[in-house]
Protein backbone atom coordinates (compact mmCIF):
# COMPACT_ATOMS: atom_id res chain seq x y z
CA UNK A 1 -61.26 -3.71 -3.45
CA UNK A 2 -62.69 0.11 -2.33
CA UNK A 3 -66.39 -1.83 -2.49
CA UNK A 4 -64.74 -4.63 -0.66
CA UNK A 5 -63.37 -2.39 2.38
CA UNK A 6 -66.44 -0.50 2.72
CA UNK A 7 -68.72 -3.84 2.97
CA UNK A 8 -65.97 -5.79 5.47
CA UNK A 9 -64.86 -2.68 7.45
CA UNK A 10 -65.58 0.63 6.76
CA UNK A 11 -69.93 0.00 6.38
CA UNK A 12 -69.92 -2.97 8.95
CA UNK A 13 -70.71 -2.35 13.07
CA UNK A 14 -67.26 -2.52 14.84
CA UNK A 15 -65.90 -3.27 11.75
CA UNK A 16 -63.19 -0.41 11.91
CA UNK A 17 -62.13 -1.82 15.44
CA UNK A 18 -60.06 -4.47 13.79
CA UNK A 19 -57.66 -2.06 11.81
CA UNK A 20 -57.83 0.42 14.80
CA UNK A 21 -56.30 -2.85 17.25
CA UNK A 22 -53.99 -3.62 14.26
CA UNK A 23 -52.30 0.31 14.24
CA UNK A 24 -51.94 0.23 18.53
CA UNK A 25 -50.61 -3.06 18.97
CA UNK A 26 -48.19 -3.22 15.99
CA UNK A 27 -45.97 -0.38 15.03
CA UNK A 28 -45.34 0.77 11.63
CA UNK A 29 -42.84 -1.41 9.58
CA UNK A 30 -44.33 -4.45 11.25
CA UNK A 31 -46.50 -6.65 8.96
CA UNK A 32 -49.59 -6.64 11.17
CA UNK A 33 -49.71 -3.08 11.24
CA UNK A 34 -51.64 -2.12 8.84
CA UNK A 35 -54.74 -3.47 7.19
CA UNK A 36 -54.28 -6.49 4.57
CA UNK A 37 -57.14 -4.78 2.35
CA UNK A 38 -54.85 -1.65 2.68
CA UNK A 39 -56.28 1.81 2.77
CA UNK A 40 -58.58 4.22 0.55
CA UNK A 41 -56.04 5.86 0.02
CA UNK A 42 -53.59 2.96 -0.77
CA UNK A 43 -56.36 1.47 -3.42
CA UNK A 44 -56.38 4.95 -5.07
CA UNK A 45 -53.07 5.17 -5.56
CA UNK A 46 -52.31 1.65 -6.97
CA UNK A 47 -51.79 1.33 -10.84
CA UNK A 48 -52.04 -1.38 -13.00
CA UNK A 49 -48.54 -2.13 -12.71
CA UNK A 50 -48.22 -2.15 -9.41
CA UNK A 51 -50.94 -4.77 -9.35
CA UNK A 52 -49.23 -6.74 -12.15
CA UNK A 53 -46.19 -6.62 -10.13
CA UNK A 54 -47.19 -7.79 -6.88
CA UNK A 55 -48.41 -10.87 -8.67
CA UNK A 56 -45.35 -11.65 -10.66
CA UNK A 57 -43.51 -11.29 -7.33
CA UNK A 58 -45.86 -13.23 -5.21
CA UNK A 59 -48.05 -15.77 -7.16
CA UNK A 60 -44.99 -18.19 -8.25
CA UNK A 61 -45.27 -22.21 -8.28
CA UNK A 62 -42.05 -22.02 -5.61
CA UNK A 63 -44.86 -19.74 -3.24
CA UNK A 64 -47.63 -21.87 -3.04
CA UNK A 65 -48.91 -24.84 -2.25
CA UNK A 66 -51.48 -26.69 -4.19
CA UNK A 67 -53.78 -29.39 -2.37
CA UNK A 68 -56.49 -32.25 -4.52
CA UNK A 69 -59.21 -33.42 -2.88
CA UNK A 70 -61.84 -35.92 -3.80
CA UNK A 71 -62.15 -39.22 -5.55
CA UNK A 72 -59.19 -38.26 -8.13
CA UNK A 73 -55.86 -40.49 -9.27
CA UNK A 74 -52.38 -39.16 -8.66
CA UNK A 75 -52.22 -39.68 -12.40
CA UNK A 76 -55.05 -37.50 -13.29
CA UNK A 77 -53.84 -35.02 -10.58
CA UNK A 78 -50.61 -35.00 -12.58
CA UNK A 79 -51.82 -34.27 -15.75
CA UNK A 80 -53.83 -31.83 -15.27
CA UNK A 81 -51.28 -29.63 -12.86
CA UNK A 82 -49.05 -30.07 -15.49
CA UNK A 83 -51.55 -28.72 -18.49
CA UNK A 84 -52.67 -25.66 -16.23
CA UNK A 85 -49.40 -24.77 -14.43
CA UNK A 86 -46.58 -26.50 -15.70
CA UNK A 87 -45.99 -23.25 -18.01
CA UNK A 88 -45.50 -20.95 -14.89
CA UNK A 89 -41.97 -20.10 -14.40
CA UNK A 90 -40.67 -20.04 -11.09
CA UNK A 91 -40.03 -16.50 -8.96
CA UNK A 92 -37.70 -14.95 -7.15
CA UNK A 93 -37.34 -16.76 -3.85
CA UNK A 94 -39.33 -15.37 -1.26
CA UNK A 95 -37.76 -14.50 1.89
CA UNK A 96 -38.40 -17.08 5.12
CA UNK A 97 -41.01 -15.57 6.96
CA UNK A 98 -39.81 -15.56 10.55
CA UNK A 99 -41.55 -14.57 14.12
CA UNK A 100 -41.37 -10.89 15.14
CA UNK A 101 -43.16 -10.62 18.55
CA UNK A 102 -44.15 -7.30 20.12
CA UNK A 103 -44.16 -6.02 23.55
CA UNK A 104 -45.32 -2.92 25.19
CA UNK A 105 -44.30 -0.51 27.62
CA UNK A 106 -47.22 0.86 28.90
CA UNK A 107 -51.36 0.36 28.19
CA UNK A 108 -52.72 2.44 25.15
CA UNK A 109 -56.27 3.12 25.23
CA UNK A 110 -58.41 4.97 22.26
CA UNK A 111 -62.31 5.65 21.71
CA UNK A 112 -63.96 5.27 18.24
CA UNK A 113 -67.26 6.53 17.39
CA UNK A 114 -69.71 4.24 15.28
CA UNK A 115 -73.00 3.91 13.97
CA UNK A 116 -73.98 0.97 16.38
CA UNK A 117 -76.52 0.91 19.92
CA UNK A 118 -74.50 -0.37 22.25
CA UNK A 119 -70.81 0.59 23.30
CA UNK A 120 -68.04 -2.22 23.45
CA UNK A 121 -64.59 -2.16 24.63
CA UNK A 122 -61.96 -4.81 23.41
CA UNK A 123 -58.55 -5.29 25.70
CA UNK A 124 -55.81 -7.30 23.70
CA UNK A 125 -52.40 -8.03 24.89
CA UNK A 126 -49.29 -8.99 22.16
CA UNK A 127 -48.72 -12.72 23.01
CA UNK A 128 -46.75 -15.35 20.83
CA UNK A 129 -46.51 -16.65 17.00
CA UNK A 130 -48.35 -19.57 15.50
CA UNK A 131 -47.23 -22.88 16.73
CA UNK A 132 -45.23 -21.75 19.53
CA UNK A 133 -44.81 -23.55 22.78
CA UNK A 134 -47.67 -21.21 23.84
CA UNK A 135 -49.80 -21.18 21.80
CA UNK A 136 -51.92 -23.89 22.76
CA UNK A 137 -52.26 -23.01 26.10
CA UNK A 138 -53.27 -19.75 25.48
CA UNK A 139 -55.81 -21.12 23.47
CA UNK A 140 -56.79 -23.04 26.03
CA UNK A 141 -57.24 -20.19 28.62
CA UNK A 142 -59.15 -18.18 25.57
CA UNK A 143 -61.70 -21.02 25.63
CA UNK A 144 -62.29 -21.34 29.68
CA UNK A 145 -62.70 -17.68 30.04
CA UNK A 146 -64.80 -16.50 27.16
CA UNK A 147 -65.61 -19.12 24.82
CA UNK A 148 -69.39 -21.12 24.86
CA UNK A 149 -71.85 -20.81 27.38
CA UNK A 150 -69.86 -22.25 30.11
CA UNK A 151 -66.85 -19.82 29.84
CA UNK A 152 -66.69 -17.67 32.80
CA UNK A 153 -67.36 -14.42 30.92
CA UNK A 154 -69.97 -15.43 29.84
CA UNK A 155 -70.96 -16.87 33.45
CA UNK A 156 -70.23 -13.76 35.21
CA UNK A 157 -71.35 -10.95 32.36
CA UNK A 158 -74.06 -12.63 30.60
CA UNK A 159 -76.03 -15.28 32.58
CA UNK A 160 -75.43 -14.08 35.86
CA UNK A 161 -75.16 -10.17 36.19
CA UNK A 162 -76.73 -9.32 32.97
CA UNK A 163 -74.79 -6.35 32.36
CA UNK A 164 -73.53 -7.74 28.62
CA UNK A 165 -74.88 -8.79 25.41
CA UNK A 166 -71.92 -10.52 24.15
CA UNK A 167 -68.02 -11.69 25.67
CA UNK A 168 -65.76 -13.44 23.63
CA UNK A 169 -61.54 -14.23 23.88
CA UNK A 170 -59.58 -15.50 21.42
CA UNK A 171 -56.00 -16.31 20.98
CA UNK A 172 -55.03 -15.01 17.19
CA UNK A 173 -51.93 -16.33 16.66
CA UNK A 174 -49.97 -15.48 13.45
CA UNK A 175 -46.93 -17.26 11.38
CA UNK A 176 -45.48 -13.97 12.93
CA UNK A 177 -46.93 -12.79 16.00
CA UNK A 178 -49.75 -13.71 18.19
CA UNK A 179 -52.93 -11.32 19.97
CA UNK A 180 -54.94 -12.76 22.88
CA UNK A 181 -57.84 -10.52 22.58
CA UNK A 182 -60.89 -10.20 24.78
CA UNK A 183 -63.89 -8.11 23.69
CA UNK A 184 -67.28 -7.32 25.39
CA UNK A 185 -70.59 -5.67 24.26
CA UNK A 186 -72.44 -3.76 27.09
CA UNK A 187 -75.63 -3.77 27.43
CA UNK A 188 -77.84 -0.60 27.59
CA UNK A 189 -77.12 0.87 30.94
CA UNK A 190 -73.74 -0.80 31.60
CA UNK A 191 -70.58 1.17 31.57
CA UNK A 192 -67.64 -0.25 29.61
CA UNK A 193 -65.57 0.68 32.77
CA UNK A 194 -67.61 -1.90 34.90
CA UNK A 195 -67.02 -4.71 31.93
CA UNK A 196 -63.45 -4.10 31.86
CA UNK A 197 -62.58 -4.35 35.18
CA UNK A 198 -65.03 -7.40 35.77
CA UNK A 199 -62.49 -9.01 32.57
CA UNK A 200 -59.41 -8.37 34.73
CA UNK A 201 -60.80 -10.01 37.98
CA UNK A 202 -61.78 -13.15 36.24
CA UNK A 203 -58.40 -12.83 34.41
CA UNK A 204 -56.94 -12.51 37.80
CA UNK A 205 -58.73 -15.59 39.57
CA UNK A 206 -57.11 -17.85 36.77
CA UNK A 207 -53.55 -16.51 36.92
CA UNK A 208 -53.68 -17.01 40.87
CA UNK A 209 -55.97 -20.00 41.05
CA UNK A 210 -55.74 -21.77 37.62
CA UNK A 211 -58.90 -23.02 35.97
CA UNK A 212 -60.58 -26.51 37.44
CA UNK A 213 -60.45 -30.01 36.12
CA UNK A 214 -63.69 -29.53 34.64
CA UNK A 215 -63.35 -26.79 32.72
CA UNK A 216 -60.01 -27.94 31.34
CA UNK A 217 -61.82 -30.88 30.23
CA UNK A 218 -64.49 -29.06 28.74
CA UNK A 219 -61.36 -26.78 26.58
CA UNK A 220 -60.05 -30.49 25.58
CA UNK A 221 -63.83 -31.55 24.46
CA UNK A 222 -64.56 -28.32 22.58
CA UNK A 223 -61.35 -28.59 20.71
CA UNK A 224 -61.39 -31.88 19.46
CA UNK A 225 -65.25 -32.12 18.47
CA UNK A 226 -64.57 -28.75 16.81
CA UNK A 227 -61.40 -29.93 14.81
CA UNK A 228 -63.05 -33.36 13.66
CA UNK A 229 -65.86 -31.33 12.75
CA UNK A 230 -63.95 -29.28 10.20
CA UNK A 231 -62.98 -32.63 8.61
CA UNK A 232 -66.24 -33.45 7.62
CA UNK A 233 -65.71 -31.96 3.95
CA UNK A 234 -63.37 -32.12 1.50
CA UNK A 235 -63.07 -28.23 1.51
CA UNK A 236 -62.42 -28.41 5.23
CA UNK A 237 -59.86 -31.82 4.69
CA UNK A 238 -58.19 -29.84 1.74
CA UNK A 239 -57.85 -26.43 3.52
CA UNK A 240 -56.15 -28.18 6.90
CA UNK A 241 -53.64 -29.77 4.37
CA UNK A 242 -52.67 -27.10 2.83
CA UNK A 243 -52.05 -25.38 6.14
CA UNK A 244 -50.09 -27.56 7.71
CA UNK A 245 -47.92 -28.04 3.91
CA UNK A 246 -47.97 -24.12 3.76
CA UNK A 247 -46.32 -23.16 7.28
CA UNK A 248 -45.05 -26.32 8.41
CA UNK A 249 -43.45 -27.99 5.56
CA UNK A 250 -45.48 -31.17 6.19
CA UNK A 251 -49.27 -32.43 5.26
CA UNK A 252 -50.13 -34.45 8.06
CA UNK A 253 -49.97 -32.39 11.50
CA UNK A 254 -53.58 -32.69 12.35
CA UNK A 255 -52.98 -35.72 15.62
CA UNK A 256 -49.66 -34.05 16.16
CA UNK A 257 -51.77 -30.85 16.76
CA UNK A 258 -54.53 -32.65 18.55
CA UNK A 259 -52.36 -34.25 21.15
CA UNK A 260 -50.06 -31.42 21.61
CA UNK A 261 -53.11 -29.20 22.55
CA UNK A 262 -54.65 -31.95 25.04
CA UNK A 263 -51.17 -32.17 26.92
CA UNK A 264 -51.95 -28.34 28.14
CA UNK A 265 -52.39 -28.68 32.42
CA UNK A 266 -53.75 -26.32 34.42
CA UNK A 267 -50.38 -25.56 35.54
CA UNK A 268 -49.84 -24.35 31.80
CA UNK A 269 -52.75 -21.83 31.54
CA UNK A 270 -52.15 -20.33 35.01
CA UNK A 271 -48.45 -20.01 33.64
CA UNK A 272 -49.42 -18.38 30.37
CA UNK A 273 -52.08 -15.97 32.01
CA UNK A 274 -49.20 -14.62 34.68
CA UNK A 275 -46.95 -14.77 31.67
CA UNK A 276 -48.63 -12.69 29.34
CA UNK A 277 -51.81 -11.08 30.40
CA UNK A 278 -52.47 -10.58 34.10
CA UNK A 279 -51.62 -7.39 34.83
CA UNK A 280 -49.39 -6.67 31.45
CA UNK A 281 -49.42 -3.60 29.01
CA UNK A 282 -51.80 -4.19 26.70
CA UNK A 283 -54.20 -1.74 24.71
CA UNK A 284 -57.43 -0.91 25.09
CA UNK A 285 -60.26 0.31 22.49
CA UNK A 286 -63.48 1.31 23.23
CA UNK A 287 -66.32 1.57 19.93
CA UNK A 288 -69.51 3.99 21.38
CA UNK A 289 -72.20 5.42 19.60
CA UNK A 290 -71.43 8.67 17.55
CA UNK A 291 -71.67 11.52 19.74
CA UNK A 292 -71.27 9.60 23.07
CA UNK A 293 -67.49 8.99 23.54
CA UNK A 294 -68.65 9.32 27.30
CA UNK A 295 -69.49 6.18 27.35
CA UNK A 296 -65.80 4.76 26.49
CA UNK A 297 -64.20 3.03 29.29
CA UNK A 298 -62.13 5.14 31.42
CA UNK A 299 -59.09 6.17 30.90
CA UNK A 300 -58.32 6.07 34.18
CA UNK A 301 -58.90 2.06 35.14
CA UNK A 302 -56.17 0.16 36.62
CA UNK A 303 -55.84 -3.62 35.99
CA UNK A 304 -54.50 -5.82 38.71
């Protein structure tokens, strides 16, 4: 698990901006918080028992949910469930995992220094759990402002000005709680002051003005071809199953899903980006090159 953290996190470019965002935007007690990996020190510290433990707590038949794919029989399946688990004993039941949302007060900004060329800043605002009436739309403003070639990030930043390698947004939503995150490399020369506020203005132009019929159609598009695509294996059948059995109690949510997320409007994203990200608190994390934290995006910009 130590090599494990230093290969995802600790040894990777950026790859300690993740658990930095995690510590702002969550505060302690919450289950986002902190890391999933955990910490050195937490790995350390951890005995044998308290390994054993966690899985005799956790990894009980009434805690999961086990999904066959592939040209099998439900007789088959049966048997050989029964010869490789039917011995488990059930656990303790685990407690219903419900949504606990967080909001902020005010903007919190930090720098961290990497080994990496170019400086990036990443602006992410607390949002809404999985499967909320939300979600999708968020999702769908993620897409039309930094997702694929035609976003408008990537427009504005990339194609037109130049100024940035790489500008991406995402909606991470979480059985729990939900992050729209936005996150933009600079390139040499550009100041991660100039790429934030050039975020909030297009941010800005879609909670006044909404996005167009053409890129709402191009959100729809991307969605679908991208969800059928993931159907194309077993693996990728099997793992949407188990999913939707998992958090939803039922196998078979994938054209439930589908047309919930084509019924977003553009009356829906402009809602959701006055709702929760146009000019809300949200946090603000600039990675730079060790030994230039002057570079970090200033602690002094104001978002509209």
């Amino acid at each position: 698990m130590k090599n494990e953290r230093r290969q995802k996190y600790e040894n990777r470019p950026y790859g300690m901006a993740s658990i930095r965002i995690g510590e702002m935007l969550y505060p302690e007690g919450h289950p986002y918080h902190a890391p999933t990996i955990g910490y050195q020190a937490d790995l350390t510290a951890a005995s044998a028992e308290d390994v054993q433990g966690f899985f005799r707590q956790w990894y009980v038949p009434n805690n999961a949910s086990l999904v066959v794919a592939g040209d099998v029989t439900p007789a088959e399946v049966r048997r050989l469930v029964t010869k490789y688990f039917g011995d488990i004993p059930r656990g303790a039941a685990p407690p219903p995992v419900e949504p606990m949302p967080v909001t902020l007060s005010a903007d919190k900004r930090d720098v961290l220094e990497d080994r990496v060329t170019l400086a990036q800043v990443t602006m992410v605002w607390p949002t809404v759990e999985r499967w909320n009436a939300d979600d999708d739309a968020l999702d769908v403003l993620a897409s039309i402002l930094g997702q694929g070639k035609g976003s408008r990030l990537y427009e504005r930043l990339i194609y037109k000005e130049q100024a940035a390698q790489s500008a991406f947004a995402n909606e991470g939503s979480r059985p729990q709680a939900g992050q729209f995150q936005v996150t933009v490399t600079a390139r040499e020369g550009t100041s991660l002051s100039q790429m934030e506020r050039e975020v909030y203005e297009e941010i800005a132009r879609l909670a006044d003005s909404g996005p167009t019929d053409a890129e709402m159609a191009r959100a729809r598009n991307g969605n679908e071809a991208q969800s059928v695509y993931q159907l194309q294996t077993l693996l990728g059948k099997a793992d949407r199953i188990n999913t939707y059995m998992t958090f939803r109690g039922t196998p078979d949510q994938f054209n439930q899903d589908l047309a919930h997320y084509n019924a977003v409007t553009a009356a829906d994203v402009r809602r959701v980006a006055q709702r929760y990200i146009s000019g809300r608190p949200h946090i603000v994390l600039s990675v730079v090159p060790n030994g230039h934290r002057e570079l970090a995006a200033s602690p002094q910009e104001v978002h509209p």
